[in-house]
Each structure stands twice: as C-alpha cells, then as structure tokens.
Protein backbone atom coordinates (compact mmCIF):
# COMPACT_ATOMS: atom_id res chain seq x y z
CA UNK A 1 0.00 0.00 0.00
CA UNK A 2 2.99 2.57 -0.02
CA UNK A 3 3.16 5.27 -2.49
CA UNK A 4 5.38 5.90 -4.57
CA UNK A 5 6.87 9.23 -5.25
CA UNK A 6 8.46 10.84 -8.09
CA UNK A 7 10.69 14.07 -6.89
CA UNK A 8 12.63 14.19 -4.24
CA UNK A 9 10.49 15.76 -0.80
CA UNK A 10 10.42 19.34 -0.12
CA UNK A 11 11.41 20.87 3.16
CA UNK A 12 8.04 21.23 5.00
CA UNK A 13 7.35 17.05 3.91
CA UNK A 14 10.88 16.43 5.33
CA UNK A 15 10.25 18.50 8.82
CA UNK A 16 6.67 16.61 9.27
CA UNK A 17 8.23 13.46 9.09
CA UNK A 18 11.16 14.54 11.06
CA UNK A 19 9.62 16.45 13.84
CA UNK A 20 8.91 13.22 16.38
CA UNK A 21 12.93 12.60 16.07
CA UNK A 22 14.22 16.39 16.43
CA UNK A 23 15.60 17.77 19.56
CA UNK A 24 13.56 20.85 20.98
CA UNK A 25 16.53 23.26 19.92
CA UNK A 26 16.87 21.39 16.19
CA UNK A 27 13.20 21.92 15.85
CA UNK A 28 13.56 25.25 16.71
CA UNK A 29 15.86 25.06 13.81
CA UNK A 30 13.80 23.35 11.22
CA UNK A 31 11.10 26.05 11.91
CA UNK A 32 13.22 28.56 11.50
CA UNK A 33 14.39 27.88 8.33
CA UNK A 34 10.78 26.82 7.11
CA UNK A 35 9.66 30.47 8.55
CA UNK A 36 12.25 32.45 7.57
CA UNK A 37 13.73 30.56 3.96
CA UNK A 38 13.84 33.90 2.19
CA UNK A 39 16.44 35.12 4.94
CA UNK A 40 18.01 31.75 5.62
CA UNK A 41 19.53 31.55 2.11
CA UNK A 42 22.09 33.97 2.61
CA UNK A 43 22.94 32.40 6.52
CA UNK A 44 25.65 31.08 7.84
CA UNK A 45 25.13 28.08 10.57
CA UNK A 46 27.13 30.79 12.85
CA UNK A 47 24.47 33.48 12.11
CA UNK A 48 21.39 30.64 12.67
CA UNK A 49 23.23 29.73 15.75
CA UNK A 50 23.19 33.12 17.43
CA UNK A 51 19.39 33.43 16.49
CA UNK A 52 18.66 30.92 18.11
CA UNK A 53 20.73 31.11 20.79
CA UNK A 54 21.98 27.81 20.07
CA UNK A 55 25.30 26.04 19.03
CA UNK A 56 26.61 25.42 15.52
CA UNK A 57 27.07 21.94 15.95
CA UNK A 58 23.05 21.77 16.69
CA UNK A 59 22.53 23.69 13.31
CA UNK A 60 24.06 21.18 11.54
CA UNK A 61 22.49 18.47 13.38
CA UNK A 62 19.29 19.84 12.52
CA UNK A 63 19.80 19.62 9.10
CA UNK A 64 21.17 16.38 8.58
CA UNK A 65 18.26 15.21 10.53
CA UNK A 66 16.25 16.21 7.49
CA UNK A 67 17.80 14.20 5.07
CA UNK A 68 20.11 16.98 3.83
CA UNK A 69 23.88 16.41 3.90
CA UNK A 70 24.60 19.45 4.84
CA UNK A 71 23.77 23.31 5.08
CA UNK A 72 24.83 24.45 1.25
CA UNK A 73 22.54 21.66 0.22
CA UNK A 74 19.48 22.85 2.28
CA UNK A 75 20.16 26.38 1.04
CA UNK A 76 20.46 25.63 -2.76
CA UNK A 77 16.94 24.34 -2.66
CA UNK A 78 15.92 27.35 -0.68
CA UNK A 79 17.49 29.59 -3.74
CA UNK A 80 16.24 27.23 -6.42
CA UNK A 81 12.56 27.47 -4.43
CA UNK A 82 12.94 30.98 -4.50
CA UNK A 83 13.88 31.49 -7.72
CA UNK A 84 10.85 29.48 -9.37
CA UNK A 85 8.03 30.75 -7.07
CA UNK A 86 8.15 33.98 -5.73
CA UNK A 87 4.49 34.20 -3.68
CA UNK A 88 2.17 36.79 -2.88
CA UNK A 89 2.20 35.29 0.65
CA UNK A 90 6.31 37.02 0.55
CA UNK A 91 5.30 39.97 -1.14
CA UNK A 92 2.54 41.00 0.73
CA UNK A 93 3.12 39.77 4.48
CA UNK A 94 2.12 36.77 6.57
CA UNK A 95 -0.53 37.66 8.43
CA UNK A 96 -4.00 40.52 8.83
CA UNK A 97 -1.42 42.10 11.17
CA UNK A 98 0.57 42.93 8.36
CA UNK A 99 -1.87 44.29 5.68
CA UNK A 100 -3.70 46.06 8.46
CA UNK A 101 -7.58 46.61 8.05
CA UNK A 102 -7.48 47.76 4.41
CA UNK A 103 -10.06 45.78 2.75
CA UNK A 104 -8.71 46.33 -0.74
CA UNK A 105 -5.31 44.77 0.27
CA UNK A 106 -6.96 42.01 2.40
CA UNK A 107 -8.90 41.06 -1.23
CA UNK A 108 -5.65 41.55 -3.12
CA UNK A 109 -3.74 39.40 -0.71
CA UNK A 110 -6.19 36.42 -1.19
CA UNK A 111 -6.84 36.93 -4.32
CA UNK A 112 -3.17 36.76 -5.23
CA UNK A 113 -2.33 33.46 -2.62
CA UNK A 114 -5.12 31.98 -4.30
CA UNK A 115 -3.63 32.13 -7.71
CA UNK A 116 -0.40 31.00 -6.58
CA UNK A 117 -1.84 28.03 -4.51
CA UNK A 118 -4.17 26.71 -7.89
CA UNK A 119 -0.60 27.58 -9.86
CA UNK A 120 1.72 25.63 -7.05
CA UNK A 121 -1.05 22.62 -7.55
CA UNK A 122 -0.01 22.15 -11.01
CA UNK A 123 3.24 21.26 -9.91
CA UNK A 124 2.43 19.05 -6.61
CA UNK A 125 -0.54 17.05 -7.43
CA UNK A 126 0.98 14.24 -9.71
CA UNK A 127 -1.83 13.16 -12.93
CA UNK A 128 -0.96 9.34 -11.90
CA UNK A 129 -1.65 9.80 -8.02
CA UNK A 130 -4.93 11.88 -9.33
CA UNK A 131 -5.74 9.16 -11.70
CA UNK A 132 -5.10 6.24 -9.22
CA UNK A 133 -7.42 8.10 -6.13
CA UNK A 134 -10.20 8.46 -8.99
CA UNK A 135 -10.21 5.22 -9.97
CA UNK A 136 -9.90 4.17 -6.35
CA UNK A 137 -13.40 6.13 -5.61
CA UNK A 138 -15.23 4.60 -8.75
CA UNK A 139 -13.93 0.71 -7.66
CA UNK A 140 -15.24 1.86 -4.16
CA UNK A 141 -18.33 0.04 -2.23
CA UNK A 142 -18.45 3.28 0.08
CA UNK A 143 -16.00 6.36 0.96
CA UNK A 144 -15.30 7.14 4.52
CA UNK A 145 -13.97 10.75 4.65
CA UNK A 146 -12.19 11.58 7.44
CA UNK A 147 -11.70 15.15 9.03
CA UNK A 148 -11.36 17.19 12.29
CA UNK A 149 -11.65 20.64 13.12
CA UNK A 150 -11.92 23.10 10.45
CA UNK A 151 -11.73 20.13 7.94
CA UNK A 152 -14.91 18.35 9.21
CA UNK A 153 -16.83 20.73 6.80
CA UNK A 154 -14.84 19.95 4.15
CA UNK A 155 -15.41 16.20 4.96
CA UNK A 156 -18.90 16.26 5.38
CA UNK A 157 -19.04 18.76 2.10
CA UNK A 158 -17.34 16.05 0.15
CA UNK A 159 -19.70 13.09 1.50
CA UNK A 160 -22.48 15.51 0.76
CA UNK A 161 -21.74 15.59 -3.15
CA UNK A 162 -20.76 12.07 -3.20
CA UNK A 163 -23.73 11.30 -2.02
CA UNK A 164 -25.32 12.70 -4.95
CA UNK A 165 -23.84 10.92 -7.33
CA UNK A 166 -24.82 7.48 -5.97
CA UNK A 167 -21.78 6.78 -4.74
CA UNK A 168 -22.63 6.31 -0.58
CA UNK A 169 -20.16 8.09 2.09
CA UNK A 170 -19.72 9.02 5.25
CA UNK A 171 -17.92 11.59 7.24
CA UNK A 172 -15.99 10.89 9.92
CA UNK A 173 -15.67 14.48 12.18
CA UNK A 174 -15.58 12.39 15.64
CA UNK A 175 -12.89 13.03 18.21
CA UNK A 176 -11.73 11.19 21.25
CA UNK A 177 -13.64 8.07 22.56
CA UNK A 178 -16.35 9.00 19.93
CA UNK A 179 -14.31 8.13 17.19
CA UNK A 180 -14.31 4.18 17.66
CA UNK A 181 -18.00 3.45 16.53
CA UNK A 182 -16.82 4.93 13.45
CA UNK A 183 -13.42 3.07 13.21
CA UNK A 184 -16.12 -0.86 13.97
CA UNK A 185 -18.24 0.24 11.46
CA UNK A 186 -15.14 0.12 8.91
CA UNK A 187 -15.27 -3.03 6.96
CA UNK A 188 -14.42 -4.40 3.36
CA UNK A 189 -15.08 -2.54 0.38
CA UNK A 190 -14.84 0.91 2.04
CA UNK A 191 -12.31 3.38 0.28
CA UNK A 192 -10.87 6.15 3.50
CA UNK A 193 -10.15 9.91 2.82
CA UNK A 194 -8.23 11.56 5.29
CA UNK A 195 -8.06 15.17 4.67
CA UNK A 196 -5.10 16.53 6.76
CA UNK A 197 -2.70 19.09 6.81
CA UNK A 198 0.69 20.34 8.45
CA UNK A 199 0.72 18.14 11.35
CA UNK A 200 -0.55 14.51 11.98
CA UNK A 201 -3.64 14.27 14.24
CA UNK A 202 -4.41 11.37 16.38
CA UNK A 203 -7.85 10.57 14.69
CA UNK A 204 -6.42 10.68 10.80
CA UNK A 205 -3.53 8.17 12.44
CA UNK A 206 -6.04 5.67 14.01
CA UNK A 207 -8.23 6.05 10.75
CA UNK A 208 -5.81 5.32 9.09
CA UNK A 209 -4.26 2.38 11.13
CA UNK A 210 -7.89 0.66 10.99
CA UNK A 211 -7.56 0.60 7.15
CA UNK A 212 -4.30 -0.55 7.09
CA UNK A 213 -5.72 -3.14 9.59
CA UNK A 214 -8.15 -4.30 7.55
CA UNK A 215 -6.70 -4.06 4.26
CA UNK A 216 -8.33 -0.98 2.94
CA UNK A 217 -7.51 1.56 0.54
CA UNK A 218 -6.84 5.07 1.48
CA UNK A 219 -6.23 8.50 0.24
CA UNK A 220 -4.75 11.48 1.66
CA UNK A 221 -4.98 15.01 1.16
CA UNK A 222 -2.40 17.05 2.29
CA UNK A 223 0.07 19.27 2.28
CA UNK A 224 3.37 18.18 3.67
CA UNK A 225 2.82 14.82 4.86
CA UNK A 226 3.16 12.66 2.34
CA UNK A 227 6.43 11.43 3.44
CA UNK A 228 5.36 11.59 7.64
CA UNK A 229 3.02 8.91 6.83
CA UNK A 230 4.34 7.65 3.57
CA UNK A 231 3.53 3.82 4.93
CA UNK A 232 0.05 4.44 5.82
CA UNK A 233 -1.85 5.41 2.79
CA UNK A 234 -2.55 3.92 -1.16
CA UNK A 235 -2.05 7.60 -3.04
CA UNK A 236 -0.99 10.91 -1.73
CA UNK A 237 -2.71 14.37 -3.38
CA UNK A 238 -0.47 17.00 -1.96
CA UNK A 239 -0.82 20.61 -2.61
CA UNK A 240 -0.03 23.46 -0.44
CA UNK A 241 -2.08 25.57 1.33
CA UNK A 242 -1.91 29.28 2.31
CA UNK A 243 -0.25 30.11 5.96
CA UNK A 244 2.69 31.56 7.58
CA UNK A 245 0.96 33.40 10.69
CA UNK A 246 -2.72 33.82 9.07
CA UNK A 247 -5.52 31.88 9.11
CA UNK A 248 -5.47 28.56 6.82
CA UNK A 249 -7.18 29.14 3.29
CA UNK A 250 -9.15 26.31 2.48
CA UNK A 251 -9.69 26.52 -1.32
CA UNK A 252 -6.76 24.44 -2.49
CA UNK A 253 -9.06 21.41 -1.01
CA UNK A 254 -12.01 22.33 -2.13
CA UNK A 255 -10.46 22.25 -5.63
CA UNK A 256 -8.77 18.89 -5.02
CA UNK A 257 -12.14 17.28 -3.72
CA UNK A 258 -14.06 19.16 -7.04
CA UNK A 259 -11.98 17.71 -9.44
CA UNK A 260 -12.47 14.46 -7.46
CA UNK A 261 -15.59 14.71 -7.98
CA UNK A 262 -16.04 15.33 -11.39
CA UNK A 263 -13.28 12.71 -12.24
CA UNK A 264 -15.93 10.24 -10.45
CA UNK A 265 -18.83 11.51 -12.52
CA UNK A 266 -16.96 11.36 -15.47
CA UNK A 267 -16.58 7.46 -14.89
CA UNK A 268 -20.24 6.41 -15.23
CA UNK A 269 -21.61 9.71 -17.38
CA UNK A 270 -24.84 8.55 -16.97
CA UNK A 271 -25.45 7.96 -13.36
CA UNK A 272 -24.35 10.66 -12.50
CA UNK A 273 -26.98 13.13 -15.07
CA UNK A 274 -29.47 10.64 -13.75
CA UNK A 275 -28.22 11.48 -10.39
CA UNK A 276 -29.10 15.38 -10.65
CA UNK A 277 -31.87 14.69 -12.37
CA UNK A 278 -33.79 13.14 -9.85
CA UNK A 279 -32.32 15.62 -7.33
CA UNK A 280 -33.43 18.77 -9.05
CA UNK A 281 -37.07 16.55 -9.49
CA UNK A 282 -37.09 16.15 -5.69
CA UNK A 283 -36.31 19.60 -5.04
CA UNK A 284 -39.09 20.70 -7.26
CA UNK A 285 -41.48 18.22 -5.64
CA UNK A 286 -40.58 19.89 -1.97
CA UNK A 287 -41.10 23.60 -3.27
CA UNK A 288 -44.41 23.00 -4.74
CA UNK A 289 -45.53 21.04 -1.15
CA UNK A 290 -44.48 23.85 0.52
C-alpha cells in the first residue's frame, strides 16, 4: 500500500516526518528555516546559531536530521525554491497584522495566494496519483472521509456531493472516545479519505491504522505529509495551502475534492446526469408542497 513518489520531498514534507525525532533546539531550527527561507539563504550556521541562541554543531544536526547532507545543500533548494516561485504570501506579508484593516489589500492578498496556490497545484498534485485516487473512488463500495476541526466541513461537504452521485459516504468528524464506533463500522469494500494538513492528528492516524488493519484503501490530502506517513496510505494528493501566521485558506481542497468529484462523474456519465436529475425533481417536488 505505499506510495510511490516521483521528486525528491520538499522541506516542510521532510520536517513533518522529522519532527517526532528532532531535539527541541533542532526543531527550533527546522522552523526557523521553514519560517524564515527567504532570509536563511544567505545564513551562515554561525548566524542561525546566534538566532537561536543555540550552538553550531546543533545547526548542523538539525539539518542532517532532514535528510540533507549538509547546510549548502538545504540552502540551494531554498534559492532554487525561491527562484521558481516567488508568492504573494512574501510579497505581501504573513498575516491581517501585516496588511492592516485595508479591505482592498486584504482582497488583493487572497486573491493573489489563491492564484499561486491553484498555480503551485499544477506542480504538486501528480496526474498518476490523481488518476489512481479516482479510480480508487469509482472501484469503491463506500467512501469514509475523514476530518477534524476546520476540515470536518470539508469532509462532510465532500460526502455531501458524493452522495449525490450514488456513490454512498460518510464523514468521519468524531474526536476522542467517539471516534471508535466509526473506526467498527469500517469493513471491506470501504475506500478512507483523510483530509489533513501540516501536522498529523491522532484521529487521521487511528483512521488510518484501521484501514491498514483491515486491508483498505486510502487517500490522503495534504500538504506536507506525504512522506510523515508515507507507509500508511494507497495515493498521496499534496498541494499546499496558504499560511505563515494567518488563518489557513481552504480553497486548495475544495479544488482537489471538485476535481475528485467530477473525475468520479466522469466514470459512469450517466449515473451521475441521472443522479441530478432526480435531485433537481425532488427539489421541485418539496417547493411546490411547501
């Protein structure tokens, strides 16, 4: 059930599947440079050092520890990174604090991340992985989407339109003790979506684990954790989402999940018109009841 992938991983995939073996003064490291890569390029492991208060020696640690043999290694990806994608997130700040309460430059900010997300997408999400998780939703019996906090919505939103295109699903938003009546009701022929970004959370890890458990298929959608839980999961959809000290933009996934969707419609044409047909028929039978 691993995936396979076909670049090497980027920084932010390397520090989520780091992070459980990093000192707390390398971490403080590997944030740093994920925080600050614009300024790290042109840093010495001296200058990181007195940052951070820390030791050289740690520095280098740090990096290693993320699969990089050294410093000048990390720093010509940072360039090359640079080079190829300079975002509105860098131009225009990292957070409301920053663009203060104009409204104009709020809707040019997110306007312009947006843009660069759906362009950065082009380059992340892989046409084979795409391919493979479509295929994996037609061959499906039922979809159990998985998501917690602010991604519950988007779980239950992708349920929601699976649901109306015949295909059943579920969403899985529970938490804590509540989550193992979803994890027994798991059983063969069910295809799992975790949607799940940044850091790992308990529930998309036990999720997860039951699949493996019982031999289920699963998809992710992420951002950086492909490679964290790179032996956990059939196919990987990562694309990056907006942060860096502002609230998450949730877009990028709604894209991802509409193109799922429409690459599921597309694989039975028919079902799926008849699908919205009826619907818009029951809808018109409700109004004129009402």
């Amino acid at each position: 059930m691993n995936a396979t992938r076909s670049s090497d991983p980027s920084l932010e995939e390397r520090i989520a599947a780091a992070r459980t073996a990093l000192s707390p003064a390398e971490e403080r490291v590997a944030s740093f440079v994920a925080e600050h890569r614009e300024e790290a390029v042109f840093l010495s492991a001296a200058d990181i050092a007195r940052r951070l208060e820390t030791s050289d020696a740690t520095v280098i640690r740090a990096v290693q520890s993320l699969g990089y043999s050294g410093l000048p290694a990390l720093k010509a990806e940072l360039q090359e990174a640079l080079r190829s994608r300079a975002t509105p997130t860098l131009r225009l700040g990292r957070s409301l604090e920053e663009l203060g309460d104009d409204p104009q430059a709020i809707l040019e900010h997110v306007l312009a991340t947006e843009l660069d997300l759906v362009s950065d997408a082009q380059k992340t999400l892989r046409p084979g992985e795409f391919a493979r998780a479509v295929e994996l939703l037609g061959r499906a019996e039922r979809v159990l989407i998985q998501g917690v906090g602010p991604n519950a919505p988007l779980a239950e939103y992708f349920a929601l339109r699976l649901t109306r295109l015949r295909k059943p699903a579920i969403a899985i938003t529970a938490r804590g003790l509540g989550l193992a009546d979803a994890l027994l009701g798991m059983r063969k022929g069910d295809l799992v979506v975790a949607i799940v970004y940044e850091r790992s959370t308990a529930e998309a890890e036990h999720v997860l684990e039951r699949a493996k458990e019982l031999r289920l298929q699963s998809v992710i959608i992420t951002d950086t954790l492909g490679l964290a839980l790179a032996d956990r999961f059939t196919v990987a959809l990562s694309a990056r989402r907006a942060g860096g000290g502002m609230f998450h933009l949730s877009s990028i996934t709604i894209v991802v999940i509409d193109a799922l969707l429409l690459g599921v419609a597309g694989l039975d044409r028919v079902r799926a018109l008849d699908a919205y047909e009826d619907l818009q028929g029951l809808r018109a039978r409700i109004e004129r009841a009402e």
